[in-house]
C-alpha atoms as a PDB file:
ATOM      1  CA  UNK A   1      58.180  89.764  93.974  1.00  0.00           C
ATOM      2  CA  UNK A   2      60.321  88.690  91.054  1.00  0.00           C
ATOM      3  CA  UNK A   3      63.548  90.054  91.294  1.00  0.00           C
ATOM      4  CA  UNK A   4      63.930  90.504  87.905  1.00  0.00           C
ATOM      5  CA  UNK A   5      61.598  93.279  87.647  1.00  0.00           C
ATOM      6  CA  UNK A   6      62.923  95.393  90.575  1.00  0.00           C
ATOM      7  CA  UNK A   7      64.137  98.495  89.297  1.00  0.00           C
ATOM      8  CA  UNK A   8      68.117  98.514  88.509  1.00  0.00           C
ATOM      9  CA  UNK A   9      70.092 100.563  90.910  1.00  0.00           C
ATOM     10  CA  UNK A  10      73.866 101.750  91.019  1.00  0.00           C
ATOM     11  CA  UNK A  11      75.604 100.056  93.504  1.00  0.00           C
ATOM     12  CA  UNK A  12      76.746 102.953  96.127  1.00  0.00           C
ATOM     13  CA  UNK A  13      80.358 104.083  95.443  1.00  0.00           C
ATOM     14  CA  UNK A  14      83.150 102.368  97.547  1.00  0.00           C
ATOM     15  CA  UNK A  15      83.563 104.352 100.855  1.00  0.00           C
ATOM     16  CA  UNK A  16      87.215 105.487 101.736  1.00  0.00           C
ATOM     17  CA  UNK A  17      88.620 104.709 105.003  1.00  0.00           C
ATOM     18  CA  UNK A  18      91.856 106.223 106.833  1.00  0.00           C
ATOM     19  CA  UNK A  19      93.726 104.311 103.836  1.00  0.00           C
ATOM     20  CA  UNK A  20      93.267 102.564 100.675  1.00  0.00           C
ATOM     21  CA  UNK A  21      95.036  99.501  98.817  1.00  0.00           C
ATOM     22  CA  UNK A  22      97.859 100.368  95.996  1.00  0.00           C
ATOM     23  CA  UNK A  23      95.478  99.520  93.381  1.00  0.00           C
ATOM     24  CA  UNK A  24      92.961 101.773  94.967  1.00  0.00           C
ATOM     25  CA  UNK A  25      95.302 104.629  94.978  1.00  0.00           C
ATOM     26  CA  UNK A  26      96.500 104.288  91.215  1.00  0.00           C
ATOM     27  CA  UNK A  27      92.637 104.596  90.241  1.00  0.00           C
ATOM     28  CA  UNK A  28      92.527 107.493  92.166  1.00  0.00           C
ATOM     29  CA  UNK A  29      95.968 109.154  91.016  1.00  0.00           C
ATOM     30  CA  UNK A  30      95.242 108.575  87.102  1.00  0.00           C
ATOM     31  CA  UNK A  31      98.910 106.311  87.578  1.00  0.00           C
ATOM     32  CA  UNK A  32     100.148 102.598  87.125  1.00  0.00           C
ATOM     33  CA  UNK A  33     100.791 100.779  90.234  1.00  0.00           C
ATOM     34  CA  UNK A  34     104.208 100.673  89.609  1.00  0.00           C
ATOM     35  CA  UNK A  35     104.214 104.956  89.805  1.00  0.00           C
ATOM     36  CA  UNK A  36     102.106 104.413  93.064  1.00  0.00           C
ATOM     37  CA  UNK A  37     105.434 102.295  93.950  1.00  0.00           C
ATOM     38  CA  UNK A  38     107.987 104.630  92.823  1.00  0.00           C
ATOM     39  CA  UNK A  39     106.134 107.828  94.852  1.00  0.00           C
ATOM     40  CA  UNK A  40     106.156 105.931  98.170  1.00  0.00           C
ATOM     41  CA  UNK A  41     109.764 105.440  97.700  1.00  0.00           C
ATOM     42  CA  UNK A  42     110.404 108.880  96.785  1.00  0.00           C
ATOM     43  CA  UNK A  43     108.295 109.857  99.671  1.00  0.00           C
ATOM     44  CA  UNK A  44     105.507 111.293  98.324  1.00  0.00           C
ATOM     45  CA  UNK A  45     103.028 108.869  99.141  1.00  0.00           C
ATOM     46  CA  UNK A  46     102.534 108.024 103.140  1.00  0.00           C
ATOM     47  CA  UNK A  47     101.921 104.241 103.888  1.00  0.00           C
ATOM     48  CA  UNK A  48     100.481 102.204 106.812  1.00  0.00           C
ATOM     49  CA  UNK A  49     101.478  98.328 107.170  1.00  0.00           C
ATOM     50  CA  UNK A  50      98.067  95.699 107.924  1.00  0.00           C
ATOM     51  CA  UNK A  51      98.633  93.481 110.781  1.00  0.00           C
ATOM     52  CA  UNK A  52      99.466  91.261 107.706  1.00  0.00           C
ATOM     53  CA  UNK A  53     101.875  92.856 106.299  1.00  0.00           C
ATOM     54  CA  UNK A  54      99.992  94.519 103.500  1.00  0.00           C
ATOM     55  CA  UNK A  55     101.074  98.040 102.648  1.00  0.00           C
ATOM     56  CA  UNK A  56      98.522 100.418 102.502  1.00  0.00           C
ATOM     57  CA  UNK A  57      98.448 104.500 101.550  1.00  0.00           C
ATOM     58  CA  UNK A  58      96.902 106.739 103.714  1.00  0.00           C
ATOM     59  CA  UNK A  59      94.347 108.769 102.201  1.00  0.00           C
ATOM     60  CA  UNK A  60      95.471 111.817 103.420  1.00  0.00           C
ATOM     61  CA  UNK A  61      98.914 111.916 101.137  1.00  0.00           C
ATOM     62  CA  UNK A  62      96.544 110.719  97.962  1.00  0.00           C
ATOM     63  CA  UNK A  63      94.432 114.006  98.311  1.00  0.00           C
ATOM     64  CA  UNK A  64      97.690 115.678  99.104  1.00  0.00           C
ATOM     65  CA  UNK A  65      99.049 114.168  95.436  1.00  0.00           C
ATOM     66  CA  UNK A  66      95.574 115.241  93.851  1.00  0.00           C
ATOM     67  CA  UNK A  67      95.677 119.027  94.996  1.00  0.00           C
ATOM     68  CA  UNK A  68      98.873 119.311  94.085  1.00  0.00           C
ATOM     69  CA  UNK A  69     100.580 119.671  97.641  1.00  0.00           C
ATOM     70  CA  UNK A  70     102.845 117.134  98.194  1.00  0.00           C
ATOM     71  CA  UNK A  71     106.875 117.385  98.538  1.00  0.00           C
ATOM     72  CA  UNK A  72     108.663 117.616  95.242  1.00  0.00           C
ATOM     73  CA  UNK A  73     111.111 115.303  94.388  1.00  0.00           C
ATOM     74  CA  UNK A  74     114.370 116.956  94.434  1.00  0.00           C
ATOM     75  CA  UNK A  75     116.939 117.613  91.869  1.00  0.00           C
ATOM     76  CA  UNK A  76     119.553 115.149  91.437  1.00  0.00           C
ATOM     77  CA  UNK A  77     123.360 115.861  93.986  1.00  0.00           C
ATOM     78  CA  UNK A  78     126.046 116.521  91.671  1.00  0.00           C
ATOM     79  CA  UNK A  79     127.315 113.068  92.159  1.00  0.00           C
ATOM     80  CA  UNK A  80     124.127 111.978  90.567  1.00  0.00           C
ATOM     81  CA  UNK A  81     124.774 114.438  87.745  1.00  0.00           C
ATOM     82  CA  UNK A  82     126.196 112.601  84.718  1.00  0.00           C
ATOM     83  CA  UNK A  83     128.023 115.623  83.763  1.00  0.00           C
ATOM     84  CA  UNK A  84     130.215 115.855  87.018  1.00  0.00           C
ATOM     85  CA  UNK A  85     132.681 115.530  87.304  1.00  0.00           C
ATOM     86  CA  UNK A  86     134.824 117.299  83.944  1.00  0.00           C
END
């Protein structure tokens, strides 16, 4: 049969493993890589290293982001605080 008349089907969506790439987890955040960056150094986003050296973020913390759930970022010491000191 020509394959040009086969019916067109949609490819079946990307299955998620135990963690997914930083571009991955952008899509799925609504973000920029770069914000992907920032909340993995702020600790809200978990990360696994490949064999490779790759960094990867565990699914787990994205759903965490998604719901809501994860840790806050905290407020800012006083020596942070531009207005301190008088």
């Amino acid at each position: 049969m020509n394959p040009a008349f086969l019916p067109q089907t949609d490819p079946a969506p990307p299955r998620l493993g135990r963690s997914v790439t930083i571009d991955q987890a952008a899509s799925l955040l609504g973000v920029s890589r770069r914000t992907v960056y920032y909340r993995i150094r702020e600790g809200r986003l978990r990360t696994i290293r490949t064999l490779g050296g790759s960094q990867r973020v565990l699914v787990e913390s994205v759903q965490e982001q998604r719901l809501g759930k994860a840790f806050p970022v905290s407020p800012p010491s006083r020596s942070e605080d531009s207005s301190w000191p008088r």
